[in-house]
Protein backbone atom coordinates (compact mmCIF):
# COMPACT_ATOMS: atom_id res chain seq x y z
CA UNK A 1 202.67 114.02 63.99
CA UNK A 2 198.75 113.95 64.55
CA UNK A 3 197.87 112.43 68.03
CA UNK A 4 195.16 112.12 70.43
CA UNK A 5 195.29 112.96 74.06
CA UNK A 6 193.15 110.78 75.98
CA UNK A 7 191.71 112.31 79.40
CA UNK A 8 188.96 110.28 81.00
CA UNK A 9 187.75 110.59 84.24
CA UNK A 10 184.72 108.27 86.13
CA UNK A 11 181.31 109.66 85.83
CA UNK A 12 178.77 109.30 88.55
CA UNK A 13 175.75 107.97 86.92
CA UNK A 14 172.64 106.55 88.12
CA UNK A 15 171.64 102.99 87.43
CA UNK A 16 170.09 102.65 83.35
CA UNK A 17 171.89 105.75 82.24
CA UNK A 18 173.87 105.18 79.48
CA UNK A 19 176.90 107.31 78.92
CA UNK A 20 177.25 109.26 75.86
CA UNK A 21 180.42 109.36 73.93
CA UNK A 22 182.61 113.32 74.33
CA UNK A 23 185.08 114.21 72.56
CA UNK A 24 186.95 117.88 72.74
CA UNK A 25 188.53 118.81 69.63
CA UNK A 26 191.85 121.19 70.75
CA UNK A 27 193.26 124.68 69.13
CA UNK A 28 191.98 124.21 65.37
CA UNK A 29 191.66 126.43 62.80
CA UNK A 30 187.47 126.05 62.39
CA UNK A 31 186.41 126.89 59.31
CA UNK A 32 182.38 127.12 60.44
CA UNK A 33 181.15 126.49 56.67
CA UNK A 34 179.31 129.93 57.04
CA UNK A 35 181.98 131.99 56.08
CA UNK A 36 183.62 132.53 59.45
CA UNK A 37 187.24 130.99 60.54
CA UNK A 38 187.88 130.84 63.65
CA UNK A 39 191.35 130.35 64.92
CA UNK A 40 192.42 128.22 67.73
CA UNK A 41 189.34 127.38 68.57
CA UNK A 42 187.82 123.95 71.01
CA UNK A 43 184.79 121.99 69.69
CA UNK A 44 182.84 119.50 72.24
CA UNK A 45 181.19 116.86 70.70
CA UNK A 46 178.77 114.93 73.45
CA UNK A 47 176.77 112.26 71.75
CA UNK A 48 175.80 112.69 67.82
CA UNK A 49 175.56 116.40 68.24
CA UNK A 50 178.28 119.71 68.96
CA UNK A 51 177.76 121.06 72.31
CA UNK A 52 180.04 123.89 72.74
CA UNK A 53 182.38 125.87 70.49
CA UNK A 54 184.78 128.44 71.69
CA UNK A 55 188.44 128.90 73.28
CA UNK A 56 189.77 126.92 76.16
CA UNK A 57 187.02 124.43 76.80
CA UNK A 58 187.50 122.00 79.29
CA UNK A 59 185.44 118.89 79.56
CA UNK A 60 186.77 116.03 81.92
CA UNK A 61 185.01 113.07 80.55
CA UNK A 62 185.94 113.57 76.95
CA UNK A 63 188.65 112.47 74.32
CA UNK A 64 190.69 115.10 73.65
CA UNK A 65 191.75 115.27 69.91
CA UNK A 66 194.62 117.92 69.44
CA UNK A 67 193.88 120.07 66.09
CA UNK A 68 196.73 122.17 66.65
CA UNK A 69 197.88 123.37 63.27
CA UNK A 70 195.06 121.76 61.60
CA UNK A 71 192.42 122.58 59.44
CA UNK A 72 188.79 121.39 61.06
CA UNK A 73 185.75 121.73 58.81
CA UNK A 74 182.09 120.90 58.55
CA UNK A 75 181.62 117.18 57.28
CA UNK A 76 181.39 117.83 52.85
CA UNK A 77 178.04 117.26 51.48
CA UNK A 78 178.15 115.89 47.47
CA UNK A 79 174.27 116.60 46.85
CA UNK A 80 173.65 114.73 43.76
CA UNK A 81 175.67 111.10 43.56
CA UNK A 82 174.42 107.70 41.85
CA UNK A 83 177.09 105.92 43.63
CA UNK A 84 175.33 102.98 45.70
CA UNK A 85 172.99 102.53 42.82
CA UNK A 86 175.17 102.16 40.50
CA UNK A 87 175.95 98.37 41.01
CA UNK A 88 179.30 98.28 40.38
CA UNK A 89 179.90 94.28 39.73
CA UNK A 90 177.22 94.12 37.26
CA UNK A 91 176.95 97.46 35.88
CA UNK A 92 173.21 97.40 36.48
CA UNK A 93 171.78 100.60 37.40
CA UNK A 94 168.80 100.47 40.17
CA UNK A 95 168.27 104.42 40.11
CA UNK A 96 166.92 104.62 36.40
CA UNK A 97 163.69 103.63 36.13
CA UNK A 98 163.60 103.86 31.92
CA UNK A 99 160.00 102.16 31.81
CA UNK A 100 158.42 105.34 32.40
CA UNK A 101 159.51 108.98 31.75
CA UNK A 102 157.64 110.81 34.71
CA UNK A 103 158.20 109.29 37.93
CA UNK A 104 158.11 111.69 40.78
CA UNK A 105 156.66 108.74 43.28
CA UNK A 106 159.78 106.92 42.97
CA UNK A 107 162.56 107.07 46.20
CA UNK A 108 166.03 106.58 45.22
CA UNK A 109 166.54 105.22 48.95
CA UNK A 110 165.42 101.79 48.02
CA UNK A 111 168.20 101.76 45.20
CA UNK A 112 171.03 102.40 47.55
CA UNK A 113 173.52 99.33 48.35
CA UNK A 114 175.29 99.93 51.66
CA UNK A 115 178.30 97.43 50.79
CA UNK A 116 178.80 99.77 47.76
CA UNK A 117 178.68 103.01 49.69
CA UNK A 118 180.95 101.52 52.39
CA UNK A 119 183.33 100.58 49.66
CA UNK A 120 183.78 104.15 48.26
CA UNK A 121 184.93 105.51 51.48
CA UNK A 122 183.63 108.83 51.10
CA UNK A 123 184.56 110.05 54.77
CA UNK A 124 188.65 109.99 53.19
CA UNK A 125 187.86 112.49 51.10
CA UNK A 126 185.81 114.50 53.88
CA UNK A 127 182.37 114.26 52.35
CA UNK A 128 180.40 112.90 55.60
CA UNK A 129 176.78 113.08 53.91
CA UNK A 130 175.57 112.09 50.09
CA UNK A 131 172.55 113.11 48.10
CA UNK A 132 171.45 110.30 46.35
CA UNK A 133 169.63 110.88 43.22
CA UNK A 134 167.88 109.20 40.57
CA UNK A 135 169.91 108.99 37.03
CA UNK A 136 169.38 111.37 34.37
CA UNK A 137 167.08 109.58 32.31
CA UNK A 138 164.05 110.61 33.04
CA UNK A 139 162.24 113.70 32.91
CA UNK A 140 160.87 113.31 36.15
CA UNK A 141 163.11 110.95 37.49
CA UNK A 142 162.33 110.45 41.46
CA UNK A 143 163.05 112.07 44.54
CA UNK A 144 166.58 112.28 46.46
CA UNK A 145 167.48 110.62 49.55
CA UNK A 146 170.36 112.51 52.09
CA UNK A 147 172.21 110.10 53.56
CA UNK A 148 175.41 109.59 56.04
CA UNK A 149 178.53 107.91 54.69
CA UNK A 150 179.70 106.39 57.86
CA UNK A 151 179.22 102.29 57.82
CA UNK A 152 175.71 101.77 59.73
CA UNK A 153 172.52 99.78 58.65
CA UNK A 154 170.65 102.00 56.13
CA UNK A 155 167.93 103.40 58.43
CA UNK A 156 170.51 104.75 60.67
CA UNK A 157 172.48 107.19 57.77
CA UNK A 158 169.07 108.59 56.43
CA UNK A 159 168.75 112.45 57.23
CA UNK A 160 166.14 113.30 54.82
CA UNK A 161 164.32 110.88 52.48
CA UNK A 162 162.16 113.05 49.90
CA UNK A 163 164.87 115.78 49.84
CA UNK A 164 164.20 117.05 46.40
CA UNK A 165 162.69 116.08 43.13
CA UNK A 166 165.32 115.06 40.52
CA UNK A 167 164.39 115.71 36.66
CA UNK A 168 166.44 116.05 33.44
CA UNK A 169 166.41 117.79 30.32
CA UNK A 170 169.51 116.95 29.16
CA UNK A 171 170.14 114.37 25.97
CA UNK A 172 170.56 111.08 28.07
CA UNK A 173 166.46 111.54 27.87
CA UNK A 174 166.55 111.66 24.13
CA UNK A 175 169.22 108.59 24.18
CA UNK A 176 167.26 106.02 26.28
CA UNK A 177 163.95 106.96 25.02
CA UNK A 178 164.30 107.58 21.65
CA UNK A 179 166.68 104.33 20.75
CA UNK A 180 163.40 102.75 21.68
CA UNK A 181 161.00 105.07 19.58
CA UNK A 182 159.51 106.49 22.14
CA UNK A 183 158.56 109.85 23.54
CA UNK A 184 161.01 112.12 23.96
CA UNK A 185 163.17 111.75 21.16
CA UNK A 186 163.07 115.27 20.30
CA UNK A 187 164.44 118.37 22.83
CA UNK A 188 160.54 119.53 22.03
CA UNK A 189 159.11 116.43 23.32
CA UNK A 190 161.20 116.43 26.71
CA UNK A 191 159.92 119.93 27.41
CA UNK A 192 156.18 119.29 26.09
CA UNK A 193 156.48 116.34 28.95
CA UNK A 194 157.64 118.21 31.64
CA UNK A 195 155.58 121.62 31.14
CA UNK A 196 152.54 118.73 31.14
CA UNK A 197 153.82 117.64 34.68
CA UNK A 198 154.53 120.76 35.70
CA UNK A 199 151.07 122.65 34.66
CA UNK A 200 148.32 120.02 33.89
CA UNK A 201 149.25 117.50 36.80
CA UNK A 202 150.58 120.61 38.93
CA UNK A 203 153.35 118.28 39.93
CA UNK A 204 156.30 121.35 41.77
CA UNK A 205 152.84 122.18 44.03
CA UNK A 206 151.86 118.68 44.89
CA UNK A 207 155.14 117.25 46.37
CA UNK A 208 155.75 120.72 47.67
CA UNK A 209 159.80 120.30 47.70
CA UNK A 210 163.29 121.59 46.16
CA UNK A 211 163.61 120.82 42.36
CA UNK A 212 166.70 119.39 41.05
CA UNK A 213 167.10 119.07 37.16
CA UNK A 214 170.07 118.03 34.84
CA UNK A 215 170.87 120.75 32.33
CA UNK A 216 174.23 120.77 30.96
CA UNK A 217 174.47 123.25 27.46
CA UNK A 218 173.34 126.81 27.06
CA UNK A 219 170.09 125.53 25.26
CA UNK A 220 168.72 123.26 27.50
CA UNK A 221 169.30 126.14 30.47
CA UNK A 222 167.71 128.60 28.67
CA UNK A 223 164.50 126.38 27.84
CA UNK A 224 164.74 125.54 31.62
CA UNK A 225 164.40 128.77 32.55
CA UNK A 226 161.19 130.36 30.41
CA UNK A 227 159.68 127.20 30.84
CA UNK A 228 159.54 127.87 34.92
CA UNK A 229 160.10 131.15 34.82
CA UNK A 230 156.53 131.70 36.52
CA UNK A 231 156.76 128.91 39.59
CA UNK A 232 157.50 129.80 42.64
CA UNK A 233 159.76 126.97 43.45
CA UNK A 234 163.88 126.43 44.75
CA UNK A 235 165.38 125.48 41.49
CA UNK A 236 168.74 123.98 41.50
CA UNK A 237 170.73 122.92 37.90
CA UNK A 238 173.03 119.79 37.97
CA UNK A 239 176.06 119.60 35.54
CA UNK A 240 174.97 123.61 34.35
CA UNK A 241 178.51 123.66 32.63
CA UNK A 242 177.68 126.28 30.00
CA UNK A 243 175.81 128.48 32.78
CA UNK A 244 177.77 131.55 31.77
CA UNK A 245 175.41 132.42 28.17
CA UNK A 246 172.22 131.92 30.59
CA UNK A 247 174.01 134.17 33.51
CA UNK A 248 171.07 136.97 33.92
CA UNK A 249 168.10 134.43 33.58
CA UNK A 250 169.92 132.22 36.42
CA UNK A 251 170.77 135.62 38.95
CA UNK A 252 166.99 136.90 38.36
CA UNK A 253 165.49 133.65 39.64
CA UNK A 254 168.80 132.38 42.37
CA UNK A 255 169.02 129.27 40.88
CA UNK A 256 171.74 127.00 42.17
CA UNK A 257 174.09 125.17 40.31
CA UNK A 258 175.72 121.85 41.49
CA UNK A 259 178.64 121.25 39.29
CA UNK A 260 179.90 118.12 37.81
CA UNK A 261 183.47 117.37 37.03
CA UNK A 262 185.17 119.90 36.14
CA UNK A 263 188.37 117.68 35.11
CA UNK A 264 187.15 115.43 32.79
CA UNK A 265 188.51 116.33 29.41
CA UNK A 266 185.29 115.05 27.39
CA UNK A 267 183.56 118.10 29.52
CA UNK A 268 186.27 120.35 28.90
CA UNK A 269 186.25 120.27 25.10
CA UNK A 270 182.68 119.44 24.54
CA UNK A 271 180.96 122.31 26.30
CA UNK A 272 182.36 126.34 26.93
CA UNK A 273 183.55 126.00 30.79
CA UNK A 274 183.41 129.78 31.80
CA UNK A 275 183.99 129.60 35.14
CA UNK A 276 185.40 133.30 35.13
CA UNK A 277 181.50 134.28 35.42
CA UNK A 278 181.18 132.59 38.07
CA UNK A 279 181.84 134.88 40.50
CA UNK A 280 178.60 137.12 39.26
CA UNK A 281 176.79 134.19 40.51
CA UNK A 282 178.42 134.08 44.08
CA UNK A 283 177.90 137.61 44.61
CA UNK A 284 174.49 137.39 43.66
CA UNK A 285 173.77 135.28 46.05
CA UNK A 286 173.47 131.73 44.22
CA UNK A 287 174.30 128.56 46.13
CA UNK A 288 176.84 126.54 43.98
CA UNK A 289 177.66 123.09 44.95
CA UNK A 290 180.04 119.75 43.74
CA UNK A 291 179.24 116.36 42.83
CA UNK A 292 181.56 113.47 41.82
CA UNK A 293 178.53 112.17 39.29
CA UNK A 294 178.83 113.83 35.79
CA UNK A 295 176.14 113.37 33.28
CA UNK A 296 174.54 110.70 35.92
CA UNK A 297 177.54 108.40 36.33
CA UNK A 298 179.82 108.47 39.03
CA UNK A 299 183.29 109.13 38.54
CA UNK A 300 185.31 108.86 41.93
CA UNK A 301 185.27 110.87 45.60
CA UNK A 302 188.37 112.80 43.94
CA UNK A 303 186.37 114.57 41.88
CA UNK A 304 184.52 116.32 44.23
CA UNK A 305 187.87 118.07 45.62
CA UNK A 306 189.31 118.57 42.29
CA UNK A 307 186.32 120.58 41.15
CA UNK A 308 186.25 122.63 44.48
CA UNK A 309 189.97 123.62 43.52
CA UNK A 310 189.70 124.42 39.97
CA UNK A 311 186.85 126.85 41.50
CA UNK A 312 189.00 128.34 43.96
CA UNK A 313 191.81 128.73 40.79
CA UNK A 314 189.25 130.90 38.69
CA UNK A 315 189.29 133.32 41.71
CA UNK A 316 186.51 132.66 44.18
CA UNK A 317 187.54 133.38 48.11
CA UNK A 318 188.25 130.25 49.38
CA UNK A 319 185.94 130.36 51.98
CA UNK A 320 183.34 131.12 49.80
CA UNK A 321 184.39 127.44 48.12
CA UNK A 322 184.00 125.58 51.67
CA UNK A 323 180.12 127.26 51.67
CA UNK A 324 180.10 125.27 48.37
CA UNK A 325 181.02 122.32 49.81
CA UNK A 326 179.09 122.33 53.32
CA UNK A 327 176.24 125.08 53.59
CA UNK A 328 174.98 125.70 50.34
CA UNK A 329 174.32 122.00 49.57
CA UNK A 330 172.53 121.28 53.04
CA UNK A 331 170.18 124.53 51.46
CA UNK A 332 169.83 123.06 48.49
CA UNK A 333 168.27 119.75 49.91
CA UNK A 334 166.88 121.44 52.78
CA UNK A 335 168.67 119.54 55.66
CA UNK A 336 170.51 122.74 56.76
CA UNK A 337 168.58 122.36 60.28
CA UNK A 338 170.98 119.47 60.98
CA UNK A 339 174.50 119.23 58.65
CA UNK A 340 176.53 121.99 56.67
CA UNK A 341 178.41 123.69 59.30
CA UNK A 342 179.99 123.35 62.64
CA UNK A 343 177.05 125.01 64.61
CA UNK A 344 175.94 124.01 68.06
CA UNK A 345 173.08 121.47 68.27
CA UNK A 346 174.26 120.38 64.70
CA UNK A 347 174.71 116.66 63.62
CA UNK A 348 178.53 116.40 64.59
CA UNK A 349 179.92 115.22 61.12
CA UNK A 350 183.47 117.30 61.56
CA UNK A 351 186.76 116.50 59.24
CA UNK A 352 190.07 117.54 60.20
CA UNK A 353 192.68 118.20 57.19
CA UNK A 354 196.24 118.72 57.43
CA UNK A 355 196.07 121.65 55.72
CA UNK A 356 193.28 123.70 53.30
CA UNK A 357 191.93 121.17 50.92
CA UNK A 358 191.08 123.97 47.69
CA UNK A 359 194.17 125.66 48.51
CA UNK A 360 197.29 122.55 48.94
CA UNK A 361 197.17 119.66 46.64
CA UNK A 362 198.45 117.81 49.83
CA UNK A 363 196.19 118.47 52.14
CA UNK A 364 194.35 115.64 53.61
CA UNK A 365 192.35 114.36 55.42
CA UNK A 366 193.67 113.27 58.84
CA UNK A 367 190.42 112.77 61.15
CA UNK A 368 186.80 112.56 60.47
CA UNK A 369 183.53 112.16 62.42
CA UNK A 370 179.90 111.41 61.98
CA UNK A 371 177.55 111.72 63.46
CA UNK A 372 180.18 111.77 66.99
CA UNK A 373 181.32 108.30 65.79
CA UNK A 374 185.13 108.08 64.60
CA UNK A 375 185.27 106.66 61.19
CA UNK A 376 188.89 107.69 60.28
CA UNK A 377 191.68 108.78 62.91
């Protein structure tokens, strides 16, 4: 049975300090999110952030959560989501912005509904921290938002709010433009756009931050690719799913590749899923993320562990598959300095399965933190 042991002792303060919370997570398996497990090992959380890691801590004042036999890890980071933008009750969508095709001014965080994040319960799934993103409808589409999944007042969950530049070249451009005979209704005329953005407004130099673009078949990575094959910029693909026929143009330049579900069967017959090759890529040295949004719609918190497993069943090291899910997407949005492993002075999002989540379709999750605050216990 999973228990807490409770230890608290008086502490002498002076008058107007306020006591911060502690908590001393016991004899866990920590996987660090950096590669490293580390077995039996103590965390102390004092406040929002880790203090201490290491064997046999002892800390008086704090709440002593026994991990024995568990599985701790780094809170999950989905990097790319549109859910709490999404409206669910009235299907309106306040992160697609379809009056104009280049938008890079635009910041998702004003489309994000805290009653509709707090109702997807991310933290039961593990995934402590969200990238919300514009839609894929738009060339340029707007610029991500990190936030925290625990319940708190909006300002409070914000980590990073222009994270990354979101854009698209995949056919939901075509569809929402074109059905109203606009530009781009052509593959040509989505490109022509963005090279114009890219090169006559110098747009990648002027906001001066990661660049995250939807590019799902072989085509439209390939375009991608000797269309910014001369800027000097962090490139990351969403969806990417036929990413084995662009393989060498993608290890030359390190892009990154957040994945979208790998489950659905509309993805599975419509597009060449390869994910034998991806191994090349992880040995190259490309970060590789999840998200639970495929083709810019949101599809559950499940989805994000379901395509983490089907990774770790094509034969990556499944500790390379928890970078996927902690590390490499703090990289990708740049918020690295603060979530994405259990370091000290980190943010102290921590989850604590019952067993490994890519490697035992019953593993789950039995504790979770963020930011030092309990959500689920």
């Amino acid at each position: 049975m999973f228990c807490t042991k409770i230890k608290r002792k008086k502490e002498k303060r002076t008058e107007g300090m306020e006591r911060k919370n502690m908590y001393l997570i016991k004899n866990g398996t920590v996987h660090t999110g950096t590669g490293k497990v580390l077995e039996e090992h103590d965390i102390l959380v004092e406040g929002t952030k880790i203090r201490k890691i290491g064997k046999n801590l002892c800390e008086e004042d704090a709440e002593v959560i026994d991990a024995t036999g568990k599985q701790v890890f780094p809170g999950f980071i989905d990097p790319h989501s549109s859910i709490g933008a999404m409206g669910i009750p009235t299907r309106y969508r306040d992160n697609a912005e379809t009056t104009n095709v280049i938008n890079p001014d635009l910041s998702v965080k004003y489309a994000i509904d805290p009653d509709e994040v707090n109702a997807q319960e991310f933290y039961k799934s593990g995934i402590t921290s969200v990238g919300f993103s514009p839609d894929h409808s738009n060339v340029i589409g707007g610029q991500i938002t990190v936030c925290k999944t625990a319940p708190d007042h909006m300002a409070n969950r914000i980590v990073k709010e222009h994270a990354a530049m979101k854009g698209s070249v995949c056919s939901t451009v075509k569809d929402v433009y074109g059905a109203s005979n606009q530009m781009p209704k052509t593959r040509m005329g989505i490109f022509h756009l963005l090279k114009e953005a890219i090169r006559k407004d110098d747009l990648l130099k002027k906001y001066q931050m990661p660049f995250v673009i939807a590019a799902e078949t072989a085509g439209e990575i390939q375009c991608l690719m000797e269309l910014l094959k001369d800027e000097d910029i962090q490139l990351t693909i969403v969806d990417g799913f036929e990413f084995g026929d662009a393989i060498e143009e993608l290890k030359e330049k390190k892009v990154g590749i957040i994945f979208g579900n790998f489950s659905n069967l509309s993805q599975i017959s419509k597009h060449e899923i390869d994910l034998s090759r991806l191994k090349e890529l992880v040995e190259n040295g490309n970060r590789i993320a999840f998200t639970n949004t495929c083709k810019g719609a949101s599809e559950g918190r499940e989805v994000f562990i379901w395509s983490a497993i089907e990774v770790y069943r094509a034969g990556i090291d499944a500790e390379d598959v928890v970078k996927m899910m902690t590390i490499q997407p703090a990289e990708m949005l740049g918020v690295a300095d603060r979530i994405g492993s259990i370091e000290v002075g980190k943010d102290a999002d921590i989850t604590i399965y019952s067993d490994h989540p890519v490697k035992s379709y019953v593993a789950h999750v039995q504790f979770c933190m963020i930011n030092g605050k309990v959500v689920l216990s």
